[in-house]
PDB file of N, CA and C in Angstrom:
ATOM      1  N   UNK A   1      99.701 106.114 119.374  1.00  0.00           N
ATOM      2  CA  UNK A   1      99.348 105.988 117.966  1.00  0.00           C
ATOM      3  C   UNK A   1     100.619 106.065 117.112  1.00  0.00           C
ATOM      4  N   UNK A   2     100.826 105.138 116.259  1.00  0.00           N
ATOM      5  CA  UNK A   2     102.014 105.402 115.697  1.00  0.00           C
ATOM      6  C   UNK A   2     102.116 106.204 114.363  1.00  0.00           C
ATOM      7  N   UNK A   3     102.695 106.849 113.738  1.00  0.00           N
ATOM      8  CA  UNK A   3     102.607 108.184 112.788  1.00  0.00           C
ATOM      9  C   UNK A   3     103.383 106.708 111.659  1.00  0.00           C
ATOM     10  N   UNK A   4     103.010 107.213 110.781  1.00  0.00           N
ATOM     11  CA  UNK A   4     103.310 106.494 109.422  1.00  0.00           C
ATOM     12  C   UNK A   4     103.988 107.880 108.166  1.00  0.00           C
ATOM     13  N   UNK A   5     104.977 108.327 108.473  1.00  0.00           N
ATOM     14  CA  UNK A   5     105.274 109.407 107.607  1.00  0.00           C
ATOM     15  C   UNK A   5     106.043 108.336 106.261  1.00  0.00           C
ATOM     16  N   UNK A   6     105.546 109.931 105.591  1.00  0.00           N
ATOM     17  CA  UNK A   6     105.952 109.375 103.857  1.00  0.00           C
ATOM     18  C   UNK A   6     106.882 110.674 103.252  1.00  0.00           C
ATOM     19  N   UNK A   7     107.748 110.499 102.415  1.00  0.00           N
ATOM     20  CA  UNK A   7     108.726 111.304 101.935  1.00  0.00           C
ATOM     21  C   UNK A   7     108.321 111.515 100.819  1.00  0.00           C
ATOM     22  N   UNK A   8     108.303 112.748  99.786  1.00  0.00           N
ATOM     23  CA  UNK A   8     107.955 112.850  98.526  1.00  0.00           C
ATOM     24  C   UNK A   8     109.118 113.246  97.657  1.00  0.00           C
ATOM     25  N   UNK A   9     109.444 112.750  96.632  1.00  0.00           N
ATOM     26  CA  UNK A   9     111.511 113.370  96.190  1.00  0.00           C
ATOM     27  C   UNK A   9     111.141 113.164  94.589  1.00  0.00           C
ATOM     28  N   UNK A  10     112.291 113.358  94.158  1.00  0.00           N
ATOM     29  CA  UNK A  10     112.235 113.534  92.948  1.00  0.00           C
ATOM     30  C   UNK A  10     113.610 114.002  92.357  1.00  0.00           C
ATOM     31  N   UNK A  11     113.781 113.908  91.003  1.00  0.00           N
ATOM     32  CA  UNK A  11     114.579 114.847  89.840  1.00  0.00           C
ATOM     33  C   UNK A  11     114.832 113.606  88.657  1.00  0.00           C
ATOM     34  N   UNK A  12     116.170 114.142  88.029  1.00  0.00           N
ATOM     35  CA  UNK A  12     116.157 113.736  86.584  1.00  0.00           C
ATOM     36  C   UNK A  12     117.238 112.720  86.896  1.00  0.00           C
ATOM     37  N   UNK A  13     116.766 111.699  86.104  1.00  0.00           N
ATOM     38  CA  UNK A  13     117.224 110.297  86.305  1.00  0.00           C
ATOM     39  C   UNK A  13     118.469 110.377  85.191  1.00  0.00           C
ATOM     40  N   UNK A  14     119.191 109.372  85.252  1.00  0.00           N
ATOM     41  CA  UNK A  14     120.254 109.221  84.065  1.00  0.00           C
ATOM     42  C   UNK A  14     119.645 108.798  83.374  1.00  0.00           C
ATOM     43  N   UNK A  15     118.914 107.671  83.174  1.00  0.00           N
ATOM     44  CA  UNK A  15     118.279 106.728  82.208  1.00  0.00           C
ATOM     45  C   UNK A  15     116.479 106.718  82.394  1.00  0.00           C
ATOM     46  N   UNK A  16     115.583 107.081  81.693  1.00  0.00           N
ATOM     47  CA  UNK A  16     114.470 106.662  82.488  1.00  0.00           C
ATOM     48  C   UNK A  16     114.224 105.345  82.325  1.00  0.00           C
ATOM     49  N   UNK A  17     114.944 104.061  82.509  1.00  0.00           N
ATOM     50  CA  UNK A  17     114.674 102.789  82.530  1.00  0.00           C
ATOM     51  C   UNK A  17     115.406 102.220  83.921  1.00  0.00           C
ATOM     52  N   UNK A  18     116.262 103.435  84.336  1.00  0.00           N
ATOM     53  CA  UNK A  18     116.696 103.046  85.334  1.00  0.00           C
ATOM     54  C   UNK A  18     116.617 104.168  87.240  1.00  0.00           C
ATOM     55  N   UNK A  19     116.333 103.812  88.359  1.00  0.00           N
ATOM     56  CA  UNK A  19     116.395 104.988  89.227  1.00  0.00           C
ATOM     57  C   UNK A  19     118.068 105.327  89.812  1.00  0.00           C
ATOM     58  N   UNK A  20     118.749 106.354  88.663  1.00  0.00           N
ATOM     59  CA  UNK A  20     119.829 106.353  89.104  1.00  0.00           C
ATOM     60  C   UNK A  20     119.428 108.130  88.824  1.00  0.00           C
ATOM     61  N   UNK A  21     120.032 108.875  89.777  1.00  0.00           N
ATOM     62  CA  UNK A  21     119.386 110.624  89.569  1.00  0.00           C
ATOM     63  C   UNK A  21     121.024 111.072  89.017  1.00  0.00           C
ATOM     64  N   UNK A  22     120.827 112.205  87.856  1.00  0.00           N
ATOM     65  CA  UNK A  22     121.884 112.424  87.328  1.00  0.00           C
ATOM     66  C   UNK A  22     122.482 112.886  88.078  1.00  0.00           C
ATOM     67  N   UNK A  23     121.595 113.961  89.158  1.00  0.00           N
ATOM     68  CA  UNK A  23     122.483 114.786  90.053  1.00  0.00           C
ATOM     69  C   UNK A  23     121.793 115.039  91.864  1.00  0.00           C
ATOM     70  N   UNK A  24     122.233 114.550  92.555  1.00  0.00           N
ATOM     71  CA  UNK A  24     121.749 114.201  94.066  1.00  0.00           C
ATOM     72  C   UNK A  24     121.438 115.332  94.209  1.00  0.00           C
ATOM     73  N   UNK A  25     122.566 116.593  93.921  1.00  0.00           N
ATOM     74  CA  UNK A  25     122.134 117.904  94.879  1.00  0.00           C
ATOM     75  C   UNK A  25     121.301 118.091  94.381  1.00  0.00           C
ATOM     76  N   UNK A  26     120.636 118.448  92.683  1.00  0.00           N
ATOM     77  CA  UNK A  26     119.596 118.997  92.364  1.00  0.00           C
ATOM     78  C   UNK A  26     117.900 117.988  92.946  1.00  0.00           C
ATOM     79  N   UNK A  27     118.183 117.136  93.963  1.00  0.00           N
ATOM     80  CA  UNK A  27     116.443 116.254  94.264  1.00  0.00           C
ATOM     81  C   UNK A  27     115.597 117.389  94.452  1.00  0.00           C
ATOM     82  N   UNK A  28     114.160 117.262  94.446  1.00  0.00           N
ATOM     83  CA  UNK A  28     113.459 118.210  94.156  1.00  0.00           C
ATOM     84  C   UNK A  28     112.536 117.471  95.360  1.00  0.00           C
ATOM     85  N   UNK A  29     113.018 117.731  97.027  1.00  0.00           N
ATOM     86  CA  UNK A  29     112.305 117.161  97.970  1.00  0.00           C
ATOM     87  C   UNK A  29     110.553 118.239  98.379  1.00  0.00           C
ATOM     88  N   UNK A  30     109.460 117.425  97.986  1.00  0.00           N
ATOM     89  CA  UNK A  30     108.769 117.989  98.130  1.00  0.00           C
ATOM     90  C   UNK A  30     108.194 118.357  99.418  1.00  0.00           C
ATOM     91  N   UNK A  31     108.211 117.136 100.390  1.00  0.00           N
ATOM     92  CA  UNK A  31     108.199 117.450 101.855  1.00  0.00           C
ATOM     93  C   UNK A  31     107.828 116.259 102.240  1.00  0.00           C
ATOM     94  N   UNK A  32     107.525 115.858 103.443  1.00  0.00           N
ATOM     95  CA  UNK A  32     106.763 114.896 104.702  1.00  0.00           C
ATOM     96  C   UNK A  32     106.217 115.423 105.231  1.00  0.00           C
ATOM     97  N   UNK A  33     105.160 114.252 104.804  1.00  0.00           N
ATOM     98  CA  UNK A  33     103.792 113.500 104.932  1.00  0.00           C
ATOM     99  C   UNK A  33     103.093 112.982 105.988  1.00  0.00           C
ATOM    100  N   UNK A  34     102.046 113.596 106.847  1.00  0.00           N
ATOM    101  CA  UNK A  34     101.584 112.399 107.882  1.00  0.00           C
ATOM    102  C   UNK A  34     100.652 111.313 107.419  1.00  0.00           C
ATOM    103  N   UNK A  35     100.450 111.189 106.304  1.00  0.00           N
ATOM    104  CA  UNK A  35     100.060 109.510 105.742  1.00  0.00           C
ATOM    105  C   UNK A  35     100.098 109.442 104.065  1.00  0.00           C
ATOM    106  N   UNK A  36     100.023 108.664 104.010  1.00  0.00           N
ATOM    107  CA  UNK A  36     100.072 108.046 102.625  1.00  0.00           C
ATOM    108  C   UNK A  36      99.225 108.985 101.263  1.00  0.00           C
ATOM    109  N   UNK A  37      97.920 108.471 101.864  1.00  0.00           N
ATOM    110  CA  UNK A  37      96.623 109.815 100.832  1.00  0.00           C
ATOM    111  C   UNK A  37      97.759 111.204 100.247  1.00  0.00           C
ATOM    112  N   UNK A  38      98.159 111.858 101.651  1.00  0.00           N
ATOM    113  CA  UNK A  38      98.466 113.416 101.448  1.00  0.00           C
ATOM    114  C   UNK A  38     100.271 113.313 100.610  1.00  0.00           C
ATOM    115  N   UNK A  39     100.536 112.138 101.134  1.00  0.00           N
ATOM    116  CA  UNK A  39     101.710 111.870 100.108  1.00  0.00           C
ATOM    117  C   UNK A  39     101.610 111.786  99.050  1.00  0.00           C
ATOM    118  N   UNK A  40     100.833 111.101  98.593  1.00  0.00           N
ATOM    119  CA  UNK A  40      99.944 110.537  97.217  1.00  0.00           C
ATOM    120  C   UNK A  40      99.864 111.827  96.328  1.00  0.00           C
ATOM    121  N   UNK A  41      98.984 112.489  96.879  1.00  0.00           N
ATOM    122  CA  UNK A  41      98.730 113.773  96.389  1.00  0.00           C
ATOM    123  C   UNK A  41      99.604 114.566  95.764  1.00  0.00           C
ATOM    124  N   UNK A  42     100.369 114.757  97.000  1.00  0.00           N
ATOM    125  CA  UNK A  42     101.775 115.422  96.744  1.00  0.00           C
ATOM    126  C   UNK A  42     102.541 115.334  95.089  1.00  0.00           C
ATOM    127  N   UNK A  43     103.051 113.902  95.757  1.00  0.00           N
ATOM    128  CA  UNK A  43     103.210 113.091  94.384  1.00  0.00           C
ATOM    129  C   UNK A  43     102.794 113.177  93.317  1.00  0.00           C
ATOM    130  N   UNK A  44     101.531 113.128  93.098  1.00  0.00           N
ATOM    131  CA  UNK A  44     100.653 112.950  91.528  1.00  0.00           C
ATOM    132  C   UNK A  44     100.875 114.540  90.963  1.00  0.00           C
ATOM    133  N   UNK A  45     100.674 115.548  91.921  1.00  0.00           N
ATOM    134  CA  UNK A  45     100.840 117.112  91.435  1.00  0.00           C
ATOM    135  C   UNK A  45     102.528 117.397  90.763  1.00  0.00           C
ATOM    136  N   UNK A  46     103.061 116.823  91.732  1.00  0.00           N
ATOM    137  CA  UNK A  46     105.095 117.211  91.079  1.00  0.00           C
ATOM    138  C   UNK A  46     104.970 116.324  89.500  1.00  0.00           C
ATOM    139  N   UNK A  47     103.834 115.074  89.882  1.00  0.00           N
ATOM    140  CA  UNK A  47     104.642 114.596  88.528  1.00  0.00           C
ATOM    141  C   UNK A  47     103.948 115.053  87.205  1.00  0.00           C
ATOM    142  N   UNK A  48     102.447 115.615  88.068  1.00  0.00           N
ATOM    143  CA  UNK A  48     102.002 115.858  86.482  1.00  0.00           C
ATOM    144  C   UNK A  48     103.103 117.440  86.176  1.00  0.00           C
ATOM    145  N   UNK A  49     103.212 117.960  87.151  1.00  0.00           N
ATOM    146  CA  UNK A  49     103.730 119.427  86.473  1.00  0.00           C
ATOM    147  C   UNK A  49     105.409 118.996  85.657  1.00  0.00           C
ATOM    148  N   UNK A  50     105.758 117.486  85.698  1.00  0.00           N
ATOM    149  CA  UNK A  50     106.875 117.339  85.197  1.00  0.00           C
ATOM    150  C   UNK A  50     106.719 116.318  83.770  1.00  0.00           C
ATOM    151  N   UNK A  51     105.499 115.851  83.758  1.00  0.00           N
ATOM    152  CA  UNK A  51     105.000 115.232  83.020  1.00  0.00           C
ATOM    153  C   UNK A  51     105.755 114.984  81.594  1.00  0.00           C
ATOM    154  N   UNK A  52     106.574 116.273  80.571  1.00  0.00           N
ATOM    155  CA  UNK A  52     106.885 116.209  79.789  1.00  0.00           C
ATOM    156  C   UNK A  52     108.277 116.120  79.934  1.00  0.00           C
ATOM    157  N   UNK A  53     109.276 115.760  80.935  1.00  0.00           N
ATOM    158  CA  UNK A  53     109.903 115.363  80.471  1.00  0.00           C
ATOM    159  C   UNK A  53     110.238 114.195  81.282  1.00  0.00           C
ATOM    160  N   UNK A  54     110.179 113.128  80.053  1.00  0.00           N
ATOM    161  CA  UNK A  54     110.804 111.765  80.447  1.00  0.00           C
ATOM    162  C   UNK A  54     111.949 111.120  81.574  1.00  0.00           C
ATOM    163  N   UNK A  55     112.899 112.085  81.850  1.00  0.00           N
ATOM    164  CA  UNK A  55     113.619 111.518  82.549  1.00  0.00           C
ATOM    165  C   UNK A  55     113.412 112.076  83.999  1.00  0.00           C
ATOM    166  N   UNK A  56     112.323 112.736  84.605  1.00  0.00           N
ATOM    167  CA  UNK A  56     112.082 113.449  85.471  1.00  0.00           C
ATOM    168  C   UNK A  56     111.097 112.236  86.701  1.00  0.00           C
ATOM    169  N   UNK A  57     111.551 111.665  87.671  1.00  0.00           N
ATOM    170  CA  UNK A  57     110.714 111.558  88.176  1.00  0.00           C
ATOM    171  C   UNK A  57     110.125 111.384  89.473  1.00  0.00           C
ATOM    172  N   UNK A  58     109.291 111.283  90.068  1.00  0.00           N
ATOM    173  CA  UNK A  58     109.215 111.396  92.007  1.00  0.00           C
ATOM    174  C   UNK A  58     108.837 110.208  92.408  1.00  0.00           C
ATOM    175  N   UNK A  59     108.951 109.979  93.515  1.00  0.00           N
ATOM    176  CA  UNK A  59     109.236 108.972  94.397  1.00  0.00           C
ATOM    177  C   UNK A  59     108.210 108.797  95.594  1.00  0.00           C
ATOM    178  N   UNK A  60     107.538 108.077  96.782  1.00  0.00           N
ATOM    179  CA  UNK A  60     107.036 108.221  97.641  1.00  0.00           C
ATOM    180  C   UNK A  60     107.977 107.097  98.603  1.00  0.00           C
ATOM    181  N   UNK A  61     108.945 107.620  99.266  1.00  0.00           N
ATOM    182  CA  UNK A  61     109.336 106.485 100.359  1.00  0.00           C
ATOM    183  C   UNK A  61     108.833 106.269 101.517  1.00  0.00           C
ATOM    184  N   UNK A  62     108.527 105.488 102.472  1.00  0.00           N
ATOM    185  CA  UNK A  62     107.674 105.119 103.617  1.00  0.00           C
ATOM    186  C   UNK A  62     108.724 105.357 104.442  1.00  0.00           C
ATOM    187  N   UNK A  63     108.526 106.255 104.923  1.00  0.00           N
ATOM    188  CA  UNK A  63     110.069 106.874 106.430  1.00  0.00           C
ATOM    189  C   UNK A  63     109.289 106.116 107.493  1.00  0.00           C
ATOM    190  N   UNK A  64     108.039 105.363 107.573  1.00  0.00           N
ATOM    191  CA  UNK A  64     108.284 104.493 108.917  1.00  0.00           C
ATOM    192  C   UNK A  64     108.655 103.133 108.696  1.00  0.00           C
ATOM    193  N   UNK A  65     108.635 102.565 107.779  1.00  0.00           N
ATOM    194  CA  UNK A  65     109.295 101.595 107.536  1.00  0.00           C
ATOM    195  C   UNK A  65     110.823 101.441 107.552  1.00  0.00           C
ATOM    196  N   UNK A  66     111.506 102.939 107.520  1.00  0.00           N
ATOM    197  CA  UNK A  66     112.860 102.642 107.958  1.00  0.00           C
ATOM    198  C   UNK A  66     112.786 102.366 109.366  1.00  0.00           C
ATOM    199  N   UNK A  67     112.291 102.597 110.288  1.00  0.00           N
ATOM    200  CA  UNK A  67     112.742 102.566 111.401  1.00  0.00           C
ATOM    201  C   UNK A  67     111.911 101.846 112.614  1.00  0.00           C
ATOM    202  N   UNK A  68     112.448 101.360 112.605  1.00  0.00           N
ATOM    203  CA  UNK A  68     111.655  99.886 113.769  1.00  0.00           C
ATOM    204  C   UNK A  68     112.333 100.202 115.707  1.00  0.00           C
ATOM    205  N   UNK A  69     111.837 100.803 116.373  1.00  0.00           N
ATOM    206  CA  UNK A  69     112.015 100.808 117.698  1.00  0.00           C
ATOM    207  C   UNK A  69     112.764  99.193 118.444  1.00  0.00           C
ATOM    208  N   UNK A  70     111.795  98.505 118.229  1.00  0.00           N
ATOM    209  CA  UNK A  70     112.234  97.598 118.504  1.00  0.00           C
ATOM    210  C   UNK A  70     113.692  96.820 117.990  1.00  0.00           C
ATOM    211  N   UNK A  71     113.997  96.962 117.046  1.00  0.00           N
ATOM    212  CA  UNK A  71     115.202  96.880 116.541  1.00  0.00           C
ATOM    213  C   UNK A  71     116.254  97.129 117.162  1.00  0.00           C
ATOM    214  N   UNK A  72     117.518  96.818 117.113  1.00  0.00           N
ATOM    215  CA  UNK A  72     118.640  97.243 117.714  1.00  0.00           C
ATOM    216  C   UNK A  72     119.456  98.121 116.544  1.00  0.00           C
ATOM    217  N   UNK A  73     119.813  99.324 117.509  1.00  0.00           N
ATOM    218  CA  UNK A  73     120.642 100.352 116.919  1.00  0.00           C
ATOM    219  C   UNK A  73     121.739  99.671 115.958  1.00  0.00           C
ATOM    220  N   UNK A  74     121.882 100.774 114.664  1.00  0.00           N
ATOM    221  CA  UNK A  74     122.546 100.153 113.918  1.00  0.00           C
ATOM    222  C   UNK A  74     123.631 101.121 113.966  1.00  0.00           C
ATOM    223  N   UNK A  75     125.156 100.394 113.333  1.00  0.00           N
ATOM    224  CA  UNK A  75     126.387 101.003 114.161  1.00  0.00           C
ATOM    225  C   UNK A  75     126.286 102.369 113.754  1.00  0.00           C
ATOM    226  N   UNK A  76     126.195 102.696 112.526  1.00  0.00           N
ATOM    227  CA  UNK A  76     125.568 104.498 112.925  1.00  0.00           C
ATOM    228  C   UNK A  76     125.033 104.755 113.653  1.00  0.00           C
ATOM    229  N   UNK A  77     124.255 104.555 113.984  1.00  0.00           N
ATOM    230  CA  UNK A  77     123.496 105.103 115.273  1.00  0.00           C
ATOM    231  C   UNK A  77     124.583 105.484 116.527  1.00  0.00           C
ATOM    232  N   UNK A  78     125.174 104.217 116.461  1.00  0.00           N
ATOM    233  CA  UNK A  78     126.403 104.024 117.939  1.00  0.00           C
ATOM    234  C   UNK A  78     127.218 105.230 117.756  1.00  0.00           C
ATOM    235  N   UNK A  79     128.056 105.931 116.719  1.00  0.00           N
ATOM    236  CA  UNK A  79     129.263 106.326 116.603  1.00  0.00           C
ATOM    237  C   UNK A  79     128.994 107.993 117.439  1.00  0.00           C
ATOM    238  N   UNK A  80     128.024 108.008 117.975  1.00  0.00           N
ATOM    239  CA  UNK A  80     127.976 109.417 118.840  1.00  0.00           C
ATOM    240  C   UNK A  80     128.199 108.620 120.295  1.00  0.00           C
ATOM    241  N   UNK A  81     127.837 107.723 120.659  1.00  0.00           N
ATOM    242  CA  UNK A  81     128.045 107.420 122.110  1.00  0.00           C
ATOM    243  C   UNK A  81     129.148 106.919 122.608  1.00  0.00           C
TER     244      UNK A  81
END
């Protein structure tokens, strides 16, 4: 069965017209997800509790869509072997 995990992130953007985060260290990672729904969730709760301010905002990325088995290792991957 293949797992479909989802990432939940967040913080304060430079611009809210644009996704650039003012400050990387401060992301506000909420956790991973074993599907989408419980990501969802996740999600909708960080943003309402951030709701008021505008430049604040979260994210849901699909962590199985980074990574394809079938694929061939990419040269990061290589630089340990």
């Amino acid at each position: 069965m293949t797992q479909r995990l989802h990432l939940v992130f967040g913080g304060e953007l430079t611009d809210p017209g644009k996704n650039v985060f003012k400050n990387v260290d401060d992301l506000d990672i909420i956790g991973i997800f074993p599907d989408y729904r419980s990501a969802f969730d996740a999600w909708k709760s960080a943003a309402q509790r951030t709701v008021d301010n505008a430049h604040m905002r979260y994210f849901i990325a699909h962590l199985h869509r980074l990574r394809d088995e079938e694929a061939a290792a990419s040269p990061t991957e290589e630089l340990g072997n």
